[in-house]
PDB file of N, CA and C in Angstrom:
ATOM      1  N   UNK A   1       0.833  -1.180   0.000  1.00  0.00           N
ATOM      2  CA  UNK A   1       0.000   0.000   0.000  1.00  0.00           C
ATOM      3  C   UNK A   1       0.877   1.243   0.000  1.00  0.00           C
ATOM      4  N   UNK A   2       0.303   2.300  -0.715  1.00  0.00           N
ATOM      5  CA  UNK A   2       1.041   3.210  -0.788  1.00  0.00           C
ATOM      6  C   UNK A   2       0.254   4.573  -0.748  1.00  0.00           C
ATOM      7  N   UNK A   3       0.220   4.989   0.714  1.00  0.00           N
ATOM      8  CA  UNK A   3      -0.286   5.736   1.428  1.00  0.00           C
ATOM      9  C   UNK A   3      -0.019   7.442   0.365  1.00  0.00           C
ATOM     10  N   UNK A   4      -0.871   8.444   0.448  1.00  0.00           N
ATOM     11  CA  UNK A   4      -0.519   9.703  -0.110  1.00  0.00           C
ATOM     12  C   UNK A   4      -1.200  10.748   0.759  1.00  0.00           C
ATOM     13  N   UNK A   5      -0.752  11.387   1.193  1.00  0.00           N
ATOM     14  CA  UNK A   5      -1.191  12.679   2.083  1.00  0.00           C
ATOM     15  C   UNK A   5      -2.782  13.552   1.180  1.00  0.00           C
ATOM     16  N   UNK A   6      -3.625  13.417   1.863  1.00  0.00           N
ATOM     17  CA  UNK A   6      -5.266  14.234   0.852  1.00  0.00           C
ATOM     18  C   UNK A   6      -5.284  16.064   1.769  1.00  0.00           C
ATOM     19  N   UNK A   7      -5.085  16.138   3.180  1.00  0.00           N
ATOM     20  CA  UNK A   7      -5.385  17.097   3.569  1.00  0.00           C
ATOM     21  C   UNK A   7      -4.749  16.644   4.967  1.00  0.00           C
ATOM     22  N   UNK A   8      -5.051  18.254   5.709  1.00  0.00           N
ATOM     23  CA  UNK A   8      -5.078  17.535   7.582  1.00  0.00           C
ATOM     24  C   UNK A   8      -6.533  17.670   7.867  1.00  0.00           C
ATOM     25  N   UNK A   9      -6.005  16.496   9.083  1.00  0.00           N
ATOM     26  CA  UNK A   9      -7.748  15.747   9.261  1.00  0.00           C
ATOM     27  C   UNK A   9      -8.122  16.777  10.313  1.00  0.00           C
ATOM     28  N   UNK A  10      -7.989  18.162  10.984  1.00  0.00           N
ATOM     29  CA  UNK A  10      -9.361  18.773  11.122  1.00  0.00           C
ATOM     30  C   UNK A  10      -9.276  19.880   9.955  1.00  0.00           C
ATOM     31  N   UNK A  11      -9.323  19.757   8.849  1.00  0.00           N
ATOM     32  CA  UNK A  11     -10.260  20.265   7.480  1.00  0.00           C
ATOM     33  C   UNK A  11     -11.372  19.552   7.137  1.00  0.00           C
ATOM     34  N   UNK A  12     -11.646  17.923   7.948  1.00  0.00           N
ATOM     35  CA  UNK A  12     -12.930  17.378   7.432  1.00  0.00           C
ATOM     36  C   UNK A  12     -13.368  17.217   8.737  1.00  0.00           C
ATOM     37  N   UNK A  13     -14.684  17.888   8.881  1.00  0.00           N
ATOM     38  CA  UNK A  13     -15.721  18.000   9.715  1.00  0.00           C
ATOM     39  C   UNK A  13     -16.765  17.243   9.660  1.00  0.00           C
ATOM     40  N   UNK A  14     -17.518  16.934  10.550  1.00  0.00           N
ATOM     41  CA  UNK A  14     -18.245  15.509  11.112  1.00  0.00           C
ATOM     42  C   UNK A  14     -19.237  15.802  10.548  1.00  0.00           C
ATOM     43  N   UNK A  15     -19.569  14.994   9.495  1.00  0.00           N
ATOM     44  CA  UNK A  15     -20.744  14.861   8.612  1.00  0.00           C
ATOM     45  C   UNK A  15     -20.448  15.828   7.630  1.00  0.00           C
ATOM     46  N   UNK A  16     -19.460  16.293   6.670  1.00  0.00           N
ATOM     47  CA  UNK A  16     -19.089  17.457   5.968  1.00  0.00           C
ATOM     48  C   UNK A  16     -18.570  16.836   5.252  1.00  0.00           C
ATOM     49  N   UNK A  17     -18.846  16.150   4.046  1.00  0.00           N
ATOM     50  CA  UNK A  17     -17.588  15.558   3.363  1.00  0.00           C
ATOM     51  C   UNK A  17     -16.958  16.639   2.567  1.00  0.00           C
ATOM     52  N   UNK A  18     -15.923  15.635   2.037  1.00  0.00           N
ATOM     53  CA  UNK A  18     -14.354  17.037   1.640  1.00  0.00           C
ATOM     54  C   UNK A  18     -14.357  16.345   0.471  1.00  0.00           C
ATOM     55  N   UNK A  19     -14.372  17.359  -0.443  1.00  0.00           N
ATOM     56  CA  UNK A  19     -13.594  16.259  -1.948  1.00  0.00           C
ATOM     57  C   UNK A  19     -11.925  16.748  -2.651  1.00  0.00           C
ATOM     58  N   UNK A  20     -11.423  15.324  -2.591  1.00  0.00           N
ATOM     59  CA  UNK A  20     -10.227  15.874  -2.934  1.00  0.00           C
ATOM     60  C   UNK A  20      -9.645  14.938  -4.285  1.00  0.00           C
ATOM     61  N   UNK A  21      -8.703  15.195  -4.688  1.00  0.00           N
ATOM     62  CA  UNK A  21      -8.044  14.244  -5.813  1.00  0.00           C
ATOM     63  C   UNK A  21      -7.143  13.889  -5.305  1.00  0.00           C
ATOM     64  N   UNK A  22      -6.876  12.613  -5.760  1.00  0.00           N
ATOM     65  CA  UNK A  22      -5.455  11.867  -5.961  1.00  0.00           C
ATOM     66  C   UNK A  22      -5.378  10.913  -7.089  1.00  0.00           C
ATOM     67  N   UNK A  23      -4.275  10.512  -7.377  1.00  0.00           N
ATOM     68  CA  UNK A  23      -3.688  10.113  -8.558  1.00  0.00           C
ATOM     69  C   UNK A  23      -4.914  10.069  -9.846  1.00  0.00           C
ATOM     70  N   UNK A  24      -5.615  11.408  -9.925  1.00  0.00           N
ATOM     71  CA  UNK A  24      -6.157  11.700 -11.061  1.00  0.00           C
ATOM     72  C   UNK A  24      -7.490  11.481 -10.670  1.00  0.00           C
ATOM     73  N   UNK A  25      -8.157  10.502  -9.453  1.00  0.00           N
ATOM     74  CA  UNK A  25      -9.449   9.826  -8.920  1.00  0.00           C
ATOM     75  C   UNK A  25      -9.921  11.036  -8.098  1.00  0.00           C
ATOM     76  N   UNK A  26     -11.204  11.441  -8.159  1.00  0.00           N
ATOM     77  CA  UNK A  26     -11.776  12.604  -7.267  1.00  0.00           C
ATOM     78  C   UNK A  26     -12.995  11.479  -6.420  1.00  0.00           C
ATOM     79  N   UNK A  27     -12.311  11.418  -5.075  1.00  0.00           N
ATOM     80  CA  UNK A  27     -12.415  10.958  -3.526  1.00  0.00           C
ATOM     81  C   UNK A  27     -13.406  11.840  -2.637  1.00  0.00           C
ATOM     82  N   UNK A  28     -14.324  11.285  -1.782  1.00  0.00           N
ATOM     83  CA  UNK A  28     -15.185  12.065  -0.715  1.00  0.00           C
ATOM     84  C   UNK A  28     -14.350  11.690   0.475  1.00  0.00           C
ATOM     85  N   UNK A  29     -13.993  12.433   1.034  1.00  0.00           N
ATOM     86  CA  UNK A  29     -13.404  12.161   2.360  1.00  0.00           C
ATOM     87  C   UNK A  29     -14.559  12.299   3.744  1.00  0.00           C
ATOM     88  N   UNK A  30     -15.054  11.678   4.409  1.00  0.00           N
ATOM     89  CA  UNK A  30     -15.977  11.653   5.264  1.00  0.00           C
ATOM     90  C   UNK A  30     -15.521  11.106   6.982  1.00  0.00           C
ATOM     91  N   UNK A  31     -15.822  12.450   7.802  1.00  0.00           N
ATOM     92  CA  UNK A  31     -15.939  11.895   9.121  1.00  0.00           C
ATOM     93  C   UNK A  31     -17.147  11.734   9.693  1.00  0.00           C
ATOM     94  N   UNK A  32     -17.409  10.533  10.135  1.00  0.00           N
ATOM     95  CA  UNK A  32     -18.722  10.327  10.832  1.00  0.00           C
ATOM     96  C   UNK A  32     -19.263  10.774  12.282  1.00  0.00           C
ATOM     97  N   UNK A  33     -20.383  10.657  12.433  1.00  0.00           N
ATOM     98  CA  UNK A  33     -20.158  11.372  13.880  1.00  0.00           C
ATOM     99  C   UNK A  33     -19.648  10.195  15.127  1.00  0.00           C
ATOM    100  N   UNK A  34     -19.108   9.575  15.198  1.00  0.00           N
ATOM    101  CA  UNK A  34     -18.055   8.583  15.681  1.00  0.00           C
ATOM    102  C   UNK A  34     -16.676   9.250  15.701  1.00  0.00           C
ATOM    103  N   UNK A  35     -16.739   9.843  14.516  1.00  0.00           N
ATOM    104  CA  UNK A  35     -14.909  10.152  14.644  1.00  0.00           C
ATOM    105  C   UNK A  35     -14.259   9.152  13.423  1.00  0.00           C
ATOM    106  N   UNK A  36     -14.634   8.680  12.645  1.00  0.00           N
ATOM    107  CA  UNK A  36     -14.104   7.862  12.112  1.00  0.00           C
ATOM    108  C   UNK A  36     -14.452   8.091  10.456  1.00  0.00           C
ATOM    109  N   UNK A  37     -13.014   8.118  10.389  1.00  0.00           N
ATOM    110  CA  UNK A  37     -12.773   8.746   8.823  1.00  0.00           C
ATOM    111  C   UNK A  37     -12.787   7.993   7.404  1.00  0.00           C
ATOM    112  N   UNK A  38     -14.022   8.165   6.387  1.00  0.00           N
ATOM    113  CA  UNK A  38     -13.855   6.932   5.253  1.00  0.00           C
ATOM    114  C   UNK A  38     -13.183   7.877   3.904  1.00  0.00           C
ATOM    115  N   UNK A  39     -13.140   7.044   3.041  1.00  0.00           N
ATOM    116  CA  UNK A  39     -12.432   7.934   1.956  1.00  0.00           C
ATOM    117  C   UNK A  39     -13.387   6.996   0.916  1.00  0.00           C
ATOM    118  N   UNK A  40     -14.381   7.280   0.331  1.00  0.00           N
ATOM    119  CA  UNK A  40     -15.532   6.507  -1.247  1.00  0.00           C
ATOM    120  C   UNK A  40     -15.373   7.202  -2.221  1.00  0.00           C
ATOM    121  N   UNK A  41     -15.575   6.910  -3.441  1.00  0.00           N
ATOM    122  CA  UNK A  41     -15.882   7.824  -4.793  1.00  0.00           C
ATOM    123  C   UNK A  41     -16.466   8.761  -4.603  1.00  0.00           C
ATOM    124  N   UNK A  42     -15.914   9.705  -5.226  1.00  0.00           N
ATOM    125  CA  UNK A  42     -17.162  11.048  -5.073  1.00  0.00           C
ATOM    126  C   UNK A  42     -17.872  10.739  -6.826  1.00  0.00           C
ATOM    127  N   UNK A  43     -18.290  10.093  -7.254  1.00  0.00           N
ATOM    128  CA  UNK A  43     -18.855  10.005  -8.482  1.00  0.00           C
ATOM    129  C   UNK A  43     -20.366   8.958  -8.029  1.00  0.00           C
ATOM    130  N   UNK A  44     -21.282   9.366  -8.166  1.00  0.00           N
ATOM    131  CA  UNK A  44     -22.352   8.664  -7.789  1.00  0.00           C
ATOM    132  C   UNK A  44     -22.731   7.463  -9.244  1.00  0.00           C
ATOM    133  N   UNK A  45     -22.909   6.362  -8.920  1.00  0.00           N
ATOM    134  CA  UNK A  45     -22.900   5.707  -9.989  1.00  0.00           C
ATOM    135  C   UNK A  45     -24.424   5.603 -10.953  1.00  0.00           C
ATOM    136  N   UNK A  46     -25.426   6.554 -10.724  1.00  0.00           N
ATOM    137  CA  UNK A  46     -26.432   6.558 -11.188  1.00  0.00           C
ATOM    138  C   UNK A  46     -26.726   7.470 -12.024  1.00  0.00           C
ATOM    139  N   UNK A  47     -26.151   8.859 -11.340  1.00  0.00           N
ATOM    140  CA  UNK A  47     -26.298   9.857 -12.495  1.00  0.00           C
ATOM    141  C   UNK A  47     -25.000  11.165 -12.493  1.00  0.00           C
ATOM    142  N   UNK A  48     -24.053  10.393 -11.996  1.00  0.00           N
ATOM    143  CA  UNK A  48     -22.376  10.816 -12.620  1.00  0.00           C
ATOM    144  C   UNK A  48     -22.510  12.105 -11.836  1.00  0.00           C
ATOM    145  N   UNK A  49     -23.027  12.366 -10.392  1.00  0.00           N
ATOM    146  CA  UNK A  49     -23.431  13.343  -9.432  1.00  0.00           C
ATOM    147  C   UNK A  49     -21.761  13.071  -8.072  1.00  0.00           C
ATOM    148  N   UNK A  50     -21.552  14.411  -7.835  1.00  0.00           N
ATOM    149  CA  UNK A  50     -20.646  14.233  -7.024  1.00  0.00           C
ATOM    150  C   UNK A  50     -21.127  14.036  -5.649  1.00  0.00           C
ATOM    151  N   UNK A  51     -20.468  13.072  -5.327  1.00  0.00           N
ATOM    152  CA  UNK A  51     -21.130  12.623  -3.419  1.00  0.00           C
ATOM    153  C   UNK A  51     -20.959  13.473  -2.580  1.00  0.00           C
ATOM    154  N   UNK A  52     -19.483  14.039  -2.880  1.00  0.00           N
ATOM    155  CA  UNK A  52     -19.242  15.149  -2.086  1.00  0.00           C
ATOM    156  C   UNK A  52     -20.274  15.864  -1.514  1.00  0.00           C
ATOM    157  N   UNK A  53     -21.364  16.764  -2.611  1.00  0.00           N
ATOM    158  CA  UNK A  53     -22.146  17.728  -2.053  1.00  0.00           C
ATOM    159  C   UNK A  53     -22.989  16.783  -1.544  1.00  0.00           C
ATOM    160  N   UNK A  54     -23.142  15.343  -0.991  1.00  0.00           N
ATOM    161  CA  UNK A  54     -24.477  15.274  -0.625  1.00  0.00           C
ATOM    162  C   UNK A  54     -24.655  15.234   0.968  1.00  0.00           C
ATOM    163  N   UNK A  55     -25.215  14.436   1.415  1.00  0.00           N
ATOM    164  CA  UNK A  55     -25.458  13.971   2.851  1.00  0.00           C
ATOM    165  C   UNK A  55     -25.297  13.296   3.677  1.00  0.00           C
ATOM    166  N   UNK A  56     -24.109  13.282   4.654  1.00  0.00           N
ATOM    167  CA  UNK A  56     -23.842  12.276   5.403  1.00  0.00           C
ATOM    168  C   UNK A  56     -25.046  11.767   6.326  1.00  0.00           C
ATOM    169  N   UNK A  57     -25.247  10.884   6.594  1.00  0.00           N
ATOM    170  CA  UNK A  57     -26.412   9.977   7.756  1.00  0.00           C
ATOM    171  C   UNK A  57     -26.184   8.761   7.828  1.00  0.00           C
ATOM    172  N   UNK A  58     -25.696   8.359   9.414  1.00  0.00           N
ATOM    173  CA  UNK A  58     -25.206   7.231   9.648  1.00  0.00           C
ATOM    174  C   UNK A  58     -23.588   6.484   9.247  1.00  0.00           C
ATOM    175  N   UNK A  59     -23.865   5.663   8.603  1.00  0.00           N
ATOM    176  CA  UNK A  59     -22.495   5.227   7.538  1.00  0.00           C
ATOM    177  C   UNK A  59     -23.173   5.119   6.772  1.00  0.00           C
ATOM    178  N   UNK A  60     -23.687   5.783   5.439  1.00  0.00           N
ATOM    179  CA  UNK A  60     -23.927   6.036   4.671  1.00  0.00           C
ATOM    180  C   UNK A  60     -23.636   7.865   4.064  1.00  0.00           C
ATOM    181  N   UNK A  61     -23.418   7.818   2.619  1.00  0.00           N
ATOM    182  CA  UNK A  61     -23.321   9.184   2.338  1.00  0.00           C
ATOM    183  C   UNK A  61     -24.221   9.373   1.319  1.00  0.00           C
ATOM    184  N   UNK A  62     -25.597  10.302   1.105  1.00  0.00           N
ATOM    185  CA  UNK A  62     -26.019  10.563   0.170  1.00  0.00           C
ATOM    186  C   UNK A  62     -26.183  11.165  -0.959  1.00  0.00           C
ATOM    187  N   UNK A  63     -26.697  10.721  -1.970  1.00  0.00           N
ATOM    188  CA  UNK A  63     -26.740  11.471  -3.248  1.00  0.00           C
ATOM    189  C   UNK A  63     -27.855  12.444  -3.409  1.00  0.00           C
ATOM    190  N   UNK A  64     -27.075  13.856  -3.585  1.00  0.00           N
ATOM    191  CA  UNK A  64     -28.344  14.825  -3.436  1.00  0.00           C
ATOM    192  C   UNK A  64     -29.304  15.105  -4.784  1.00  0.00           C
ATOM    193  N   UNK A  65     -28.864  14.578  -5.868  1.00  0.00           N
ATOM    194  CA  UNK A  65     -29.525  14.769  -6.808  1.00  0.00           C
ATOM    195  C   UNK A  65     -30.673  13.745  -6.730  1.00  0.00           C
ATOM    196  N   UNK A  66     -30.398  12.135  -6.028  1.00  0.00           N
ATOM    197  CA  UNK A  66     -31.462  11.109  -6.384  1.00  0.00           C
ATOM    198  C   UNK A  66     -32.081  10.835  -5.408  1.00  0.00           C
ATOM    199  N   UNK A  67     -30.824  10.619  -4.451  1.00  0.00           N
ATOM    200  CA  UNK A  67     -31.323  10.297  -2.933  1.00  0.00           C
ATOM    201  C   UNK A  67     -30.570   8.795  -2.834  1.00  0.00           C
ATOM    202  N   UNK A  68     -29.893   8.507  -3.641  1.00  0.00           N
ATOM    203  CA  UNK A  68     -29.693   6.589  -3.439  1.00  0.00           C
ATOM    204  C   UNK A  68     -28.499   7.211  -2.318  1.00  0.00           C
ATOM    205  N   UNK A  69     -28.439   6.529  -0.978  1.00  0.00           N
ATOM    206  CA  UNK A  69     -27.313   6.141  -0.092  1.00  0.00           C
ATOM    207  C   UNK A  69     -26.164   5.274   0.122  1.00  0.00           C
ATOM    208  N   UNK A  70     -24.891   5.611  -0.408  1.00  0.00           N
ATOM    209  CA  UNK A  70     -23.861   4.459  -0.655  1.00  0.00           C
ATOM    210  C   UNK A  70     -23.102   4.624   1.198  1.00  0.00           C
ATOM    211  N   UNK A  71     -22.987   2.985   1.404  1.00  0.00           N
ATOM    212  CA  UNK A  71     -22.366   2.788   2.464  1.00  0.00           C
ATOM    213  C   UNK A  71     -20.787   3.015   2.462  1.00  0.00           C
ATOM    214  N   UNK A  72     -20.871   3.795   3.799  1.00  0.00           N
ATOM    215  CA  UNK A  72     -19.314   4.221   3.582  1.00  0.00           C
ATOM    216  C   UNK A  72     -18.330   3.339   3.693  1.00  0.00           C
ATOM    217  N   UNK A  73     -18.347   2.345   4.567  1.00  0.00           N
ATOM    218  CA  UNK A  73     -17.648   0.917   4.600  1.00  0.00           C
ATOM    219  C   UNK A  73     -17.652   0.206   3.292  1.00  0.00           C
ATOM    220  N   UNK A  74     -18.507   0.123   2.074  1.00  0.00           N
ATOM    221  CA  UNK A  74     -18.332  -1.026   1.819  1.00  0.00           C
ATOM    222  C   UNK A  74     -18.615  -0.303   0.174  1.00  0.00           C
ATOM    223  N   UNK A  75     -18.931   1.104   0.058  1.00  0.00           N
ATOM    224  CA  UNK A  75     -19.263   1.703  -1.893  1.00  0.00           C
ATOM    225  C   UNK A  75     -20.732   1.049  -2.022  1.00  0.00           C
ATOM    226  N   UNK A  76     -21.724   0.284  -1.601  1.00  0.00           N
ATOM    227  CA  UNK A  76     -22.433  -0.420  -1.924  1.00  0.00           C
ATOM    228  C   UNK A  76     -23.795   0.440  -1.803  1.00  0.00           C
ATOM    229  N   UNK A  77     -24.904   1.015  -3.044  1.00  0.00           N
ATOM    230  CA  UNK A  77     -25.895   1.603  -2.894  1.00  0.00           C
ATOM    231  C   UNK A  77     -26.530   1.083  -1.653  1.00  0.00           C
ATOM    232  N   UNK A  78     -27.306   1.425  -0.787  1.00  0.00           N
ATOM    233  CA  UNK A  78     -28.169   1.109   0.215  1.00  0.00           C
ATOM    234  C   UNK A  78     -29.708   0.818  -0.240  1.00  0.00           C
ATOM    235  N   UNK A  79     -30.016   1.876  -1.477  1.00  0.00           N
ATOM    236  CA  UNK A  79     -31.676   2.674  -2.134  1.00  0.00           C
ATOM    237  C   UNK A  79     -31.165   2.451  -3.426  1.00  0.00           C
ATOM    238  N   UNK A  80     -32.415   2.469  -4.243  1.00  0.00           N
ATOM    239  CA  UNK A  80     -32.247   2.535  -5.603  1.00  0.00           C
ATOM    240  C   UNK A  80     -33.001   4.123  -5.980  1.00  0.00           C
ATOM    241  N   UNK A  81     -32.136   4.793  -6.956  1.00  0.00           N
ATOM    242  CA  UNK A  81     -31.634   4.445  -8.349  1.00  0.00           C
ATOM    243  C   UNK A  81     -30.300   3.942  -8.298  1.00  0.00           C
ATOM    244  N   UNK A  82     -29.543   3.929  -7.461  1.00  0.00           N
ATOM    245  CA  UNK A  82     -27.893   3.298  -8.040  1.00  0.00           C
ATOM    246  C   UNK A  82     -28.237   1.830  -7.421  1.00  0.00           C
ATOM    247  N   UNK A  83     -27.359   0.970  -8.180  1.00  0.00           N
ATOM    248  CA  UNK A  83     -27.204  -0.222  -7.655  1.00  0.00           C
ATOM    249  C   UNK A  83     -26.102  -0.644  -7.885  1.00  0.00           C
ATOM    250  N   UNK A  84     -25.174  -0.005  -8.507  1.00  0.00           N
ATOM    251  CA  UNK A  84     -23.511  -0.160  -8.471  1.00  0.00           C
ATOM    252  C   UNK A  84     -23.112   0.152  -7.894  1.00  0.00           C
ATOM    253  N   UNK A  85     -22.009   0.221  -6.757  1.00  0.00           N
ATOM    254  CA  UNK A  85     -21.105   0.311  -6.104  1.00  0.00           C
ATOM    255  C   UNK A  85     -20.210   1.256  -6.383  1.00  0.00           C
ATOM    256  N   UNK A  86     -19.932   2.354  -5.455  1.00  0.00           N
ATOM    257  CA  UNK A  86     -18.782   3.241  -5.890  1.00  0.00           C
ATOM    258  C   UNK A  86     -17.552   2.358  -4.752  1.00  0.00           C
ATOM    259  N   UNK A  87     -16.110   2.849  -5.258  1.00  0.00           N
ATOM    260  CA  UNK A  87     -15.194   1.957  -4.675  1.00  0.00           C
ATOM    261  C   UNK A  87     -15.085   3.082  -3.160  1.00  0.00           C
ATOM    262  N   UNK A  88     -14.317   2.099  -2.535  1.00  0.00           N
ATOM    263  CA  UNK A  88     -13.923   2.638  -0.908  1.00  0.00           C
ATOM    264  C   UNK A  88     -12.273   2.395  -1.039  1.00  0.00           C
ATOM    265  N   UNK A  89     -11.420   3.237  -0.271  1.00  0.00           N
ATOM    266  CA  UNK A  89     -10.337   3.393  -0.100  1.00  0.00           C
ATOM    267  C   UNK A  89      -9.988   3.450   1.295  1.00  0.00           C
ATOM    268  N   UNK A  90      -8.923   2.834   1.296  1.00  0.00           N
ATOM    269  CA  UNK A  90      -8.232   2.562   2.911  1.00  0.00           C
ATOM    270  C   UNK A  90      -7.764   3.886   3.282  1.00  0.00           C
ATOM    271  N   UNK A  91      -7.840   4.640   4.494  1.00  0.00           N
ATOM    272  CA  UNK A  91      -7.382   5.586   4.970  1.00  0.00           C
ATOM    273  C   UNK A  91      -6.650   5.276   6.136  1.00  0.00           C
ATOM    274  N   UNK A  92      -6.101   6.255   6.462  1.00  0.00           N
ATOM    275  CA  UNK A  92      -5.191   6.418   7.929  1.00  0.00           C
ATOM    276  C   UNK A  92      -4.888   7.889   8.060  1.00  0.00           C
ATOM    277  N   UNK A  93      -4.264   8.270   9.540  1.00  0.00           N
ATOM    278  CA  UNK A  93      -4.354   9.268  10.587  1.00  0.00           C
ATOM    279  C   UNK A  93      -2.630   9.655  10.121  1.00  0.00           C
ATOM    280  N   UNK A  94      -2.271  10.222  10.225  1.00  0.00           N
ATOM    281  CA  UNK A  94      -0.570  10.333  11.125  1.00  0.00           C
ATOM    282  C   UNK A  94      -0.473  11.709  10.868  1.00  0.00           C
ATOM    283  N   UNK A  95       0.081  12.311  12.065  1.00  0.00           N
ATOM    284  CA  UNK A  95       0.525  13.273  12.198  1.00  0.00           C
ATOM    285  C   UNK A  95      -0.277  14.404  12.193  1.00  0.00           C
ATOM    286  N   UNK A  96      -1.830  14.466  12.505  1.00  0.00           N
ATOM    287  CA  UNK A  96      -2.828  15.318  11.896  1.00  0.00           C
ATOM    288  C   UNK A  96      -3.194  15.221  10.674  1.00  0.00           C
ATOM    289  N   UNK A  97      -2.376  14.183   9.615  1.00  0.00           N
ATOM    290  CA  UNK A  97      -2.769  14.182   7.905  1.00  0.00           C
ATOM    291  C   UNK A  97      -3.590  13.079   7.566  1.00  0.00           C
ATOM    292  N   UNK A  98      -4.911  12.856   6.719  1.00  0.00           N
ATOM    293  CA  UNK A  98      -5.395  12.126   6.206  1.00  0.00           C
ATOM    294  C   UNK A  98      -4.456  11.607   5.054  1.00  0.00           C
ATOM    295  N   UNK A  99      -3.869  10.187   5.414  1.00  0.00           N
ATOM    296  CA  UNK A  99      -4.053   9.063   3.994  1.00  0.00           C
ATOM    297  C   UNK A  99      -4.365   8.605   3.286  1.00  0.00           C
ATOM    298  N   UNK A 100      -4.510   8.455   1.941  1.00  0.00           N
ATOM    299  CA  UNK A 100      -5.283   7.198   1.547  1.00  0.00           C
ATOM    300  C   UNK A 100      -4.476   6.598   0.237  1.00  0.00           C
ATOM    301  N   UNK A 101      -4.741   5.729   0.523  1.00  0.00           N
ATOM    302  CA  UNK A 101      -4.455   4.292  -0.730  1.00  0.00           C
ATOM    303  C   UNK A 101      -5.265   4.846  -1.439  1.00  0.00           C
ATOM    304  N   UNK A 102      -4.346   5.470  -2.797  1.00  0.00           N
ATOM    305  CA  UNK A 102      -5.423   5.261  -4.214  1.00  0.00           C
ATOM    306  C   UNK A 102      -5.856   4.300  -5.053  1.00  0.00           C
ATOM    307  N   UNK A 103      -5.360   2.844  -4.411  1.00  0.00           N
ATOM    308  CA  UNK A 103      -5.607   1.635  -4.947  1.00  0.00           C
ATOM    309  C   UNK A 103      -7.207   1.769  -4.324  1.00  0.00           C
ATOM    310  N   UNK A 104      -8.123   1.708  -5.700  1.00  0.00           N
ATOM    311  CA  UNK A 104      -9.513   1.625  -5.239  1.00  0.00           C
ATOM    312  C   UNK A 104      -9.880   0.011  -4.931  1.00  0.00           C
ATOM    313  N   UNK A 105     -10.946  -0.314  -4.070  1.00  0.00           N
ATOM    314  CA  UNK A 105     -11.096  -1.486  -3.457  1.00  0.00           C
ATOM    315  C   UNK A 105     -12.695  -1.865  -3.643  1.00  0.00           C
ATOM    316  N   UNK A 106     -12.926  -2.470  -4.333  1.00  0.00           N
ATOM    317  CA  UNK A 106     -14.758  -2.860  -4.946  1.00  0.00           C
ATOM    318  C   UNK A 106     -14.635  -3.777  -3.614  1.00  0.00           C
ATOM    319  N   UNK A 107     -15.929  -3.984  -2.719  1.00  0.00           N
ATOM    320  CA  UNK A 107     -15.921  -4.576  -1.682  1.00  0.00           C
ATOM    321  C   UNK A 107     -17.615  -5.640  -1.936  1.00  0.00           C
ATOM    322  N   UNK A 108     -17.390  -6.752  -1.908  1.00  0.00           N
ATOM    323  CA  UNK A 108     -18.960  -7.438  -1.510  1.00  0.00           C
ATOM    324  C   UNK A 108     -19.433  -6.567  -1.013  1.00  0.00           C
ATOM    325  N   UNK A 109     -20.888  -7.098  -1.201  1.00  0.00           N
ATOM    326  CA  UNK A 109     -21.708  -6.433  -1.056  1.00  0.00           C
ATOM    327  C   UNK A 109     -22.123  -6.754   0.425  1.00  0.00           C
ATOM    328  N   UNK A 110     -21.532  -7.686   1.203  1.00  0.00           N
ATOM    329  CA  UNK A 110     -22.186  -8.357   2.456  1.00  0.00           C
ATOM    330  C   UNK A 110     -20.882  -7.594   3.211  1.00  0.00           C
ATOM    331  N   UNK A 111     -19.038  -7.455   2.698  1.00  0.00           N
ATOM    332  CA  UNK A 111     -18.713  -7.210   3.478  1.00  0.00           C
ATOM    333  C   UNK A 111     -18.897  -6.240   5.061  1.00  0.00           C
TER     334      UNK A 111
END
């Protein structure tokens, strides 16, 4: 894995997702209200809508144009209209900086 610096982690605020790029892929960076930081596609797979602007609730982040909810653990629509999967990326903490693996990761749907 090969970790790349996205921002420092208090620029993403709890339930605020952040959109950032790396290696060319535009990423939602999301803290939940837990404290716990995911990194999913910001490309909604239904109608090519950025996740970014939508709505965090729960572990899920929503799409504000349709409403379908992709789980932040796992890219996997929750609601239809999407039923494809946006990918999830491994993150980590150090030093105040958000990580992430731009190796994208398609996850079951049960994981």
């Amino acid at each position: 894995m090969s970790f790349e610096a996205v921002c420092a982690a208090d620029e993403v605020q709890v339930n605020t997702p952040k959109k950032v790029e790396l290696s060319g892929q535009h990423i939602a960076v999301v803290r939940d209200s837990d404290g716990n930081v995911f990194a999913i596609g910001d490309r909604c797979t239904h109608g090519d809508i950025s996740l970014s602007e939508g709505f965090v609730e729960d572990d899920t982040l929503e799409c504000w144009a349709h409403g379908s909810q992709f789980s932040l653990r796992t890219g996997w629509p929750q609601n239809l209209p999407a039923y494809e999967p946006v990918p999830v990326f491994d993150v980590k903490i150090e030093n105040n900086q958000i990580l992430i693996d731009p190796t994208p990761i398609y996850r079951e749907k049960n994981d």
